[in-house]
N, C-alpha and C. Protein backbone atom coordinates (compact mmCIF):
# COMPACT_ATOMS: atom_id res chain seq x y z
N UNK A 1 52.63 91.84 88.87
CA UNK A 1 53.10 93.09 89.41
C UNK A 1 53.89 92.86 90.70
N UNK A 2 53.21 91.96 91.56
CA UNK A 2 54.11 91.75 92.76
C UNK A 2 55.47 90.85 92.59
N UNK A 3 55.26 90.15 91.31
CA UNK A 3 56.92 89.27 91.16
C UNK A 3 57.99 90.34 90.72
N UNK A 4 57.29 91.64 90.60
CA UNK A 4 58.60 92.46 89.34
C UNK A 4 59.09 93.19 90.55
N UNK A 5 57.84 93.88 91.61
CA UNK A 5 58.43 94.05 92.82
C UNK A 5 59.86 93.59 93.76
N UNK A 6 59.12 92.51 93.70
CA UNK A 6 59.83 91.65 94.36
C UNK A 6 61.52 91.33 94.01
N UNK A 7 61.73 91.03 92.61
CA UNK A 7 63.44 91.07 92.18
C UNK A 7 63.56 92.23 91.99
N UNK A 8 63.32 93.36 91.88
CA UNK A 8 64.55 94.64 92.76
C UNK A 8 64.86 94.68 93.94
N UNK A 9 63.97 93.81 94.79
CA UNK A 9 65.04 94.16 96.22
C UNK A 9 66.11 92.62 96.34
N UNK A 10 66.46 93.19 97.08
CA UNK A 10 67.77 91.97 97.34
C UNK A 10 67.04 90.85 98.19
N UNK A 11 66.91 89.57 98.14
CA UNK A 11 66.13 89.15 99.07
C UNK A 11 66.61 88.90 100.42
N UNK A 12 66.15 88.95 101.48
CA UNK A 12 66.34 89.11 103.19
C UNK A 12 68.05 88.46 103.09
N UNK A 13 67.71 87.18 102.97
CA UNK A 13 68.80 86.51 103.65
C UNK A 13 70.38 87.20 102.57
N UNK A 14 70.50 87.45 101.88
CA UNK A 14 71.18 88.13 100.50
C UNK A 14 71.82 89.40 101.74
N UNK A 15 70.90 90.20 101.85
CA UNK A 15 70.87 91.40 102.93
C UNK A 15 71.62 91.08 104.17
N UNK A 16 71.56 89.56 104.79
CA UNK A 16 72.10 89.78 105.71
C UNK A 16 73.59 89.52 105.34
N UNK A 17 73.53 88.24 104.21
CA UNK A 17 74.96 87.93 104.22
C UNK A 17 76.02 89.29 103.63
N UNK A 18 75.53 90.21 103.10
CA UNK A 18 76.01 91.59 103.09
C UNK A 18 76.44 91.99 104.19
N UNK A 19 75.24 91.89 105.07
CA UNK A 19 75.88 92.45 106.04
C UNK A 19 77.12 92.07 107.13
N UNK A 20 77.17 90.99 107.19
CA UNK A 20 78.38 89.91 108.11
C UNK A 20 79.31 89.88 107.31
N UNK A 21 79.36 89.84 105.84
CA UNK A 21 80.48 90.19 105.25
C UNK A 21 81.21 91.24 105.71
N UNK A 22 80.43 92.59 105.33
CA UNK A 22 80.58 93.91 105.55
C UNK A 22 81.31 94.21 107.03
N UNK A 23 80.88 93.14 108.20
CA UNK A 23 81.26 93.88 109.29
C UNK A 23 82.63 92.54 109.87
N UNK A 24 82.47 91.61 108.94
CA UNK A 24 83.37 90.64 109.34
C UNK A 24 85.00 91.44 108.57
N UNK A 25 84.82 92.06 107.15
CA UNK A 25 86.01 92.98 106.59
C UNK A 25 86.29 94.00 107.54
N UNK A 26 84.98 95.14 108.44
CA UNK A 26 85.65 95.95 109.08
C UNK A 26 86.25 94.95 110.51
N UNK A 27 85.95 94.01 111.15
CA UNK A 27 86.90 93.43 112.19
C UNK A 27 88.32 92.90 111.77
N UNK A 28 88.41 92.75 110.74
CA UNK A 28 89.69 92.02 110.16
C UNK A 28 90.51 93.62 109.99
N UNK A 29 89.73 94.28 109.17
CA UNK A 29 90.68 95.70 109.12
C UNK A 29 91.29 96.29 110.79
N UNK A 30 90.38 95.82 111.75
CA UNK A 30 90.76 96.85 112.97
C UNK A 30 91.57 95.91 113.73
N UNK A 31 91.66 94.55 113.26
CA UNK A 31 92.44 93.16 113.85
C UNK A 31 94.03 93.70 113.34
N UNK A 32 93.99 94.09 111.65
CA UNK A 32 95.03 94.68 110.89
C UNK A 32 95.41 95.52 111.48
N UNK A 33 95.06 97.03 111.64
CA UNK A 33 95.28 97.56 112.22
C UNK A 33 96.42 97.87 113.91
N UNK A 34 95.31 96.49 114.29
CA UNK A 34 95.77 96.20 115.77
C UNK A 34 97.47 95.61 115.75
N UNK A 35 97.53 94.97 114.50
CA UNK A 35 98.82 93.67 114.26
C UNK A 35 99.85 95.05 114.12
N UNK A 36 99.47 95.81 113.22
CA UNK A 36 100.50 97.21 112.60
C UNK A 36 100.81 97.59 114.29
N UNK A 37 99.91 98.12 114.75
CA UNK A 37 100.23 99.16 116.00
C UNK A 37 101.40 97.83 116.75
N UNK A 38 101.04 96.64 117.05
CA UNK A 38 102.18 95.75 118.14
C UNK A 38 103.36 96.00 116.95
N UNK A 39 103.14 95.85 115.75
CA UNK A 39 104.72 95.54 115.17
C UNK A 39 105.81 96.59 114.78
N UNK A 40 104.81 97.65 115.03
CA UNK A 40 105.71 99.50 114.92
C UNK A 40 106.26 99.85 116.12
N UNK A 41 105.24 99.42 117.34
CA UNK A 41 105.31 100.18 118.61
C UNK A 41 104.33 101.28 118.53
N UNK A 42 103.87 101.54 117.57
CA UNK A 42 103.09 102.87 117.80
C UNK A 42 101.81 103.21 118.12
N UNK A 43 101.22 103.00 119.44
CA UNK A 43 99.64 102.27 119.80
C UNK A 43 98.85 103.28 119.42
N UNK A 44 99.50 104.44 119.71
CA UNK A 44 98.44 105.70 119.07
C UNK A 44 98.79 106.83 118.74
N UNK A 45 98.70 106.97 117.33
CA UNK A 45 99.77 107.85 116.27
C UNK A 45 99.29 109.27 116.57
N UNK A 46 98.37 109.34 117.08
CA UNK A 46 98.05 110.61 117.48
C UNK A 46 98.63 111.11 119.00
N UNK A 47 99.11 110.26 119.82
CA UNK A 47 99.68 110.91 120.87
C UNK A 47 101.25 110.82 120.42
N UNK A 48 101.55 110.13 119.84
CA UNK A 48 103.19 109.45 119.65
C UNK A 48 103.54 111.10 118.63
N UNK A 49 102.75 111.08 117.70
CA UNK A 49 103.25 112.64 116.98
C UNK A 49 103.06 114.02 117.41
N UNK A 50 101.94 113.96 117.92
CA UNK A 50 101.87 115.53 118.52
C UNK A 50 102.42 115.52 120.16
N UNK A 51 101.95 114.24 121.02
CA UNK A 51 102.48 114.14 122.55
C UNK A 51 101.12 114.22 123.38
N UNK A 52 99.80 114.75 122.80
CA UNK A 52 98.48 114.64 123.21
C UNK A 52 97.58 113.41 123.13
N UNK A 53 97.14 113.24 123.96
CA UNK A 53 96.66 111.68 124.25
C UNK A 53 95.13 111.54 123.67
N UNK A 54 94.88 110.88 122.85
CA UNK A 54 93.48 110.82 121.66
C UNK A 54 92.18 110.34 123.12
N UNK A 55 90.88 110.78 122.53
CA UNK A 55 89.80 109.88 123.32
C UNK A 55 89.74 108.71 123.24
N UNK A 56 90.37 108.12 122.31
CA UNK A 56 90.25 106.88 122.64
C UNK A 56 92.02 105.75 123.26
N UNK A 57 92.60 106.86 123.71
CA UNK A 57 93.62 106.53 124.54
C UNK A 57 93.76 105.59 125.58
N UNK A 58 93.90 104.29 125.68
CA UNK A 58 93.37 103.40 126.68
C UNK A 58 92.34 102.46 126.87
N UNK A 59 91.82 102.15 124.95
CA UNK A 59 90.72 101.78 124.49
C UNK A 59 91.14 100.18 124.02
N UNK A 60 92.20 99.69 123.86
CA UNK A 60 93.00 98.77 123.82
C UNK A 60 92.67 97.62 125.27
N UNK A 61 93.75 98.79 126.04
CA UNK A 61 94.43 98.03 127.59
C UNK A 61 92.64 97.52 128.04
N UNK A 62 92.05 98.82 127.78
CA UNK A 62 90.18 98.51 128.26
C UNK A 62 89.86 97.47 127.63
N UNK A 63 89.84 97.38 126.61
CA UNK A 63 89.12 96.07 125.85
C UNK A 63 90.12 94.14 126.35
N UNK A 64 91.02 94.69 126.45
CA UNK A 64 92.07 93.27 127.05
C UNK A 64 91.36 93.33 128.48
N UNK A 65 91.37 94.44 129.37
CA UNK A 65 90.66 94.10 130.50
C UNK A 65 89.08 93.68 130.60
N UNK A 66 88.05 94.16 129.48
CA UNK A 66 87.13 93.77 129.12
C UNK A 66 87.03 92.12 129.28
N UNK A 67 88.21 91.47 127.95
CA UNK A 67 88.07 90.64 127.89
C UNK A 67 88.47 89.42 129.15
N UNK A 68 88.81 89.95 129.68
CA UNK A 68 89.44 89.17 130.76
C UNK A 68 88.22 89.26 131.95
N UNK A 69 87.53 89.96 131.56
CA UNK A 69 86.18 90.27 133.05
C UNK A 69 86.62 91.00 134.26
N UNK A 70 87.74 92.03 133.80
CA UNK A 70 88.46 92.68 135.14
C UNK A 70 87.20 93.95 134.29
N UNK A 71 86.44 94.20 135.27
CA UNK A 71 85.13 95.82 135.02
C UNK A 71 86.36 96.90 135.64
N UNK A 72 86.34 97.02 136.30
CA UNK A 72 86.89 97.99 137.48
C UNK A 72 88.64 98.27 136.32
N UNK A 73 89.39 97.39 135.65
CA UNK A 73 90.83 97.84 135.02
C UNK A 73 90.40 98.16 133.78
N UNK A 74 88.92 97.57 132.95
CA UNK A 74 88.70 97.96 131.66
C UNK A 74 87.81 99.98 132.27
N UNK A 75 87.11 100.22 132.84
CA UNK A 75 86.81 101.33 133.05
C UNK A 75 87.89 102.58 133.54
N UNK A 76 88.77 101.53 134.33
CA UNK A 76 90.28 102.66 134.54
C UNK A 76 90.78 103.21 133.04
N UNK A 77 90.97 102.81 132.34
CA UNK A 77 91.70 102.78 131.24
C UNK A 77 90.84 103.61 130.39
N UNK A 78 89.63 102.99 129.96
CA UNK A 78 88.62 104.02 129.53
C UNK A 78 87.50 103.76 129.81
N UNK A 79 86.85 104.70 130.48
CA UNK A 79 85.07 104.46 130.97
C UNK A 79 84.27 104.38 129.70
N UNK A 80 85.19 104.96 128.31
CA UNK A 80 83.89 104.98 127.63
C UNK A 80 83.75 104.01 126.12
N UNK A 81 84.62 102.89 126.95
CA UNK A 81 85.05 101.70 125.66
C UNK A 81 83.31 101.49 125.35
N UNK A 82 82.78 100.82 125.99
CA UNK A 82 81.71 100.39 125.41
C UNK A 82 80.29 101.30 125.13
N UNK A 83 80.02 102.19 125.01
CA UNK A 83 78.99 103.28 124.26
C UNK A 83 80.02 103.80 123.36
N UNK A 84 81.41 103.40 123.22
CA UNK A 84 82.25 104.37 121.94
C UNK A 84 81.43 103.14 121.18
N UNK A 85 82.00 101.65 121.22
CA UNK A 85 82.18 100.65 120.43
C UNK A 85 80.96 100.46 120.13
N UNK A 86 79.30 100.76 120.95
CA UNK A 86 78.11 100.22 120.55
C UNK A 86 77.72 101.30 119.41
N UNK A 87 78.40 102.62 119.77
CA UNK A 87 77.95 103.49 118.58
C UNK A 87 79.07 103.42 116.96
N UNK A 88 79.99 103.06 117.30
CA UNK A 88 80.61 102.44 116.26
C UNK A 88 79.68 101.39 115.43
N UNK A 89 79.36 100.60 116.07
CA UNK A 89 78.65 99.20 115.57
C UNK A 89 77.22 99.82 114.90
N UNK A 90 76.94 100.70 115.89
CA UNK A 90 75.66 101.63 115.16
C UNK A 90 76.03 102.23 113.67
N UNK A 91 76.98 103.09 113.63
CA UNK A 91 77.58 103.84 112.44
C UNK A 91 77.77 103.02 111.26
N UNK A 92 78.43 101.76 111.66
CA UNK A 92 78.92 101.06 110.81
C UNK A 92 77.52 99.96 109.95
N UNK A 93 76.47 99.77 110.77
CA UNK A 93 75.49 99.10 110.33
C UNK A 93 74.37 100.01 109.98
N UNK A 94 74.38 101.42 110.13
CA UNK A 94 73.66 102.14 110.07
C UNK A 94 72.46 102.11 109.36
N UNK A 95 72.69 101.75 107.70
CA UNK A 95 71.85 101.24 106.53
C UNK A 95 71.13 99.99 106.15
N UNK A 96 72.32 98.98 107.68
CA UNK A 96 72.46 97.23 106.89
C UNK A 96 70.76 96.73 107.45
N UNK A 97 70.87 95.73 106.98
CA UNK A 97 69.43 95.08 107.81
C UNK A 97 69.57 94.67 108.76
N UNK A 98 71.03 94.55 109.80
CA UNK A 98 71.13 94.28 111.15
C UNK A 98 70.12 95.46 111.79
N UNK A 99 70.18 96.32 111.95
CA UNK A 99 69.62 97.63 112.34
C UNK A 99 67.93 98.26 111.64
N UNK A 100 67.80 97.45 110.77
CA UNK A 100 66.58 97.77 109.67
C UNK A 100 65.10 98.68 110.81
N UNK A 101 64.83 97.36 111.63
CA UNK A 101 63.60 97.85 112.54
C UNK A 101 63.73 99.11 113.09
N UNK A 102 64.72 99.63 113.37
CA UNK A 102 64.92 100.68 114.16
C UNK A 102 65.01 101.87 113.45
N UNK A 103 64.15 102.88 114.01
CA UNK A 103 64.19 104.25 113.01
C UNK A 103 65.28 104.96 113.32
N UNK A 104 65.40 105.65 112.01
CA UNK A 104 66.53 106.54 112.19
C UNK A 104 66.96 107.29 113.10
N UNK A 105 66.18 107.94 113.69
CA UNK A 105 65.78 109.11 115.22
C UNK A 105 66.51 108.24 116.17
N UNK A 106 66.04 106.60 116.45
CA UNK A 106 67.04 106.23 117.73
C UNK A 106 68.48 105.71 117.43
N UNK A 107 68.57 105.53 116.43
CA UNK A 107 69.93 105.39 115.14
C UNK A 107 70.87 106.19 115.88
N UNK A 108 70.42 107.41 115.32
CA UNK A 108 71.01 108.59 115.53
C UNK A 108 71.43 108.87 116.65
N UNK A 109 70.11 109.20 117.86
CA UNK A 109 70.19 108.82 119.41
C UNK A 109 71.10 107.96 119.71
N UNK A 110 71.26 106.57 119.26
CA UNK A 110 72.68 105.70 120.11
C UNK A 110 73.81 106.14 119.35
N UNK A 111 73.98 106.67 118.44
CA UNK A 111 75.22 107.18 117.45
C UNK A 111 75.72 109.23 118.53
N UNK A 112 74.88 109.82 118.23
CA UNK A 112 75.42 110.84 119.16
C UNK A 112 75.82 110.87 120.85
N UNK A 113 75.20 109.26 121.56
CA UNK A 113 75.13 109.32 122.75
C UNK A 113 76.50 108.93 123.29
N UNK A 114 76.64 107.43 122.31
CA UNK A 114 77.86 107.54 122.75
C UNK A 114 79.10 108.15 122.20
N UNK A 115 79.01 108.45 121.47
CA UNK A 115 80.13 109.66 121.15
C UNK A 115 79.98 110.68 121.74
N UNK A 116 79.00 111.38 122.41
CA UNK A 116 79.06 112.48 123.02
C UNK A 116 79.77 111.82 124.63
N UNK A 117 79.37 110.43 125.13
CA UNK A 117 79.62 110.06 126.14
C UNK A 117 81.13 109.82 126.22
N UNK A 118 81.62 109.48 125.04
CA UNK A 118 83.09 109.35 125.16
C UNK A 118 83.37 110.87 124.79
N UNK A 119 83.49 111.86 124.22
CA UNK A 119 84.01 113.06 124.20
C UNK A 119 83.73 114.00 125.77
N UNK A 120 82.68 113.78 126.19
CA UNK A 120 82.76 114.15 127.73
C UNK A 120 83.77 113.22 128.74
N UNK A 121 83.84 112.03 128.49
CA UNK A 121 84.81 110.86 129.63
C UNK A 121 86.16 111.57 129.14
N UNK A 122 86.57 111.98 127.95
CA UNK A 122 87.94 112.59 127.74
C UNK A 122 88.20 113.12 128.44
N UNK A 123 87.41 114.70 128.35
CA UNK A 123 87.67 115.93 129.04
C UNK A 123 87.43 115.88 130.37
N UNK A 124 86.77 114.95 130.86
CA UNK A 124 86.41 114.91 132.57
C UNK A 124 88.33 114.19 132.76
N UNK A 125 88.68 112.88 132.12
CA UNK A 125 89.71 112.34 132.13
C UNK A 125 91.12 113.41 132.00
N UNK A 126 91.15 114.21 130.81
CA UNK A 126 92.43 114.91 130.67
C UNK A 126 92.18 116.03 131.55
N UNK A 127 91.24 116.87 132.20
CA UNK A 127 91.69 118.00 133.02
C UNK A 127 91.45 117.35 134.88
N UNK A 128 90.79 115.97 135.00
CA UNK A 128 91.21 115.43 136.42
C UNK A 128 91.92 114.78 136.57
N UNK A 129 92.20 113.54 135.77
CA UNK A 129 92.99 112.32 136.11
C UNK A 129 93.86 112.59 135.16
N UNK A 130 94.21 112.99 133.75
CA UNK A 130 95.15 112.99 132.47
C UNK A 130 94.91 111.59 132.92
N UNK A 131 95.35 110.96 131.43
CA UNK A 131 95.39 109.76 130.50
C UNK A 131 96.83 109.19 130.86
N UNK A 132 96.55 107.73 131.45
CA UNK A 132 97.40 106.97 131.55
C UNK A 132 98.57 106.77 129.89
């Protein structure tokens, strides 16, 4: 009874390599992505067509300053690169077994926090400072 159990689930390590697959295709897609926006000119199709600057406007220049260890030019640009990107990473693993231990309730909790944290950094951003 416990062997028949046992081959319906996928076994652990099976689970993870799902999962690094899974999130190694979405980095390559947003790498893609990234290659399109330098070779059009068009960094963000949502301000370039309507003229309104998206929340995540400055989420780029932030992450190059990220990477470089400038805190103070990645937070100019956008304060809310990293609770957007940890709740991204949340969303995106939501189901996988990266995330397994964790109940849904704080799932959820880091998935609304930082999205609520970046939809407030907007509006504090576009009616004090407007968007670089």
């Amino acid at each position: 009874m416990d062997k028949e159990y046992r081959t319906d689930k996928k076994d652990t390590k099976q689970q993870w390599r799902d999962a690094a697959v899974f999130n190694l295709t979405m980095l390559a897609a947003a790498l893609g992505y990234m290659a399109l926006m330098v070779r059009t000119g068009i960094f963000c199709p949502i301000r370039h067509f309507t003229g309104i600057p998206c929340a995540g406007c400055g989420m780029s220049r932030a992450l190059g300053c990220l990477l470089r260890l400038d805190i103070a030019g990645s937070l100019s640009n956008n304060p809310a690169l990293v609770p957007c990107l940890i709740a991204v990473f949340f969303m995106i693993n939501r189901e996988t077994v990266i995330l397994s231990r964790l109940s849904m309730r704080v799932k959820d909790t880091v998935i609304f926090a930082g999205l609520g944290f970046t939809a407030v950094s907007y509006l504090i951003r576009i009616v004090f400072f407007g968007i670089p």
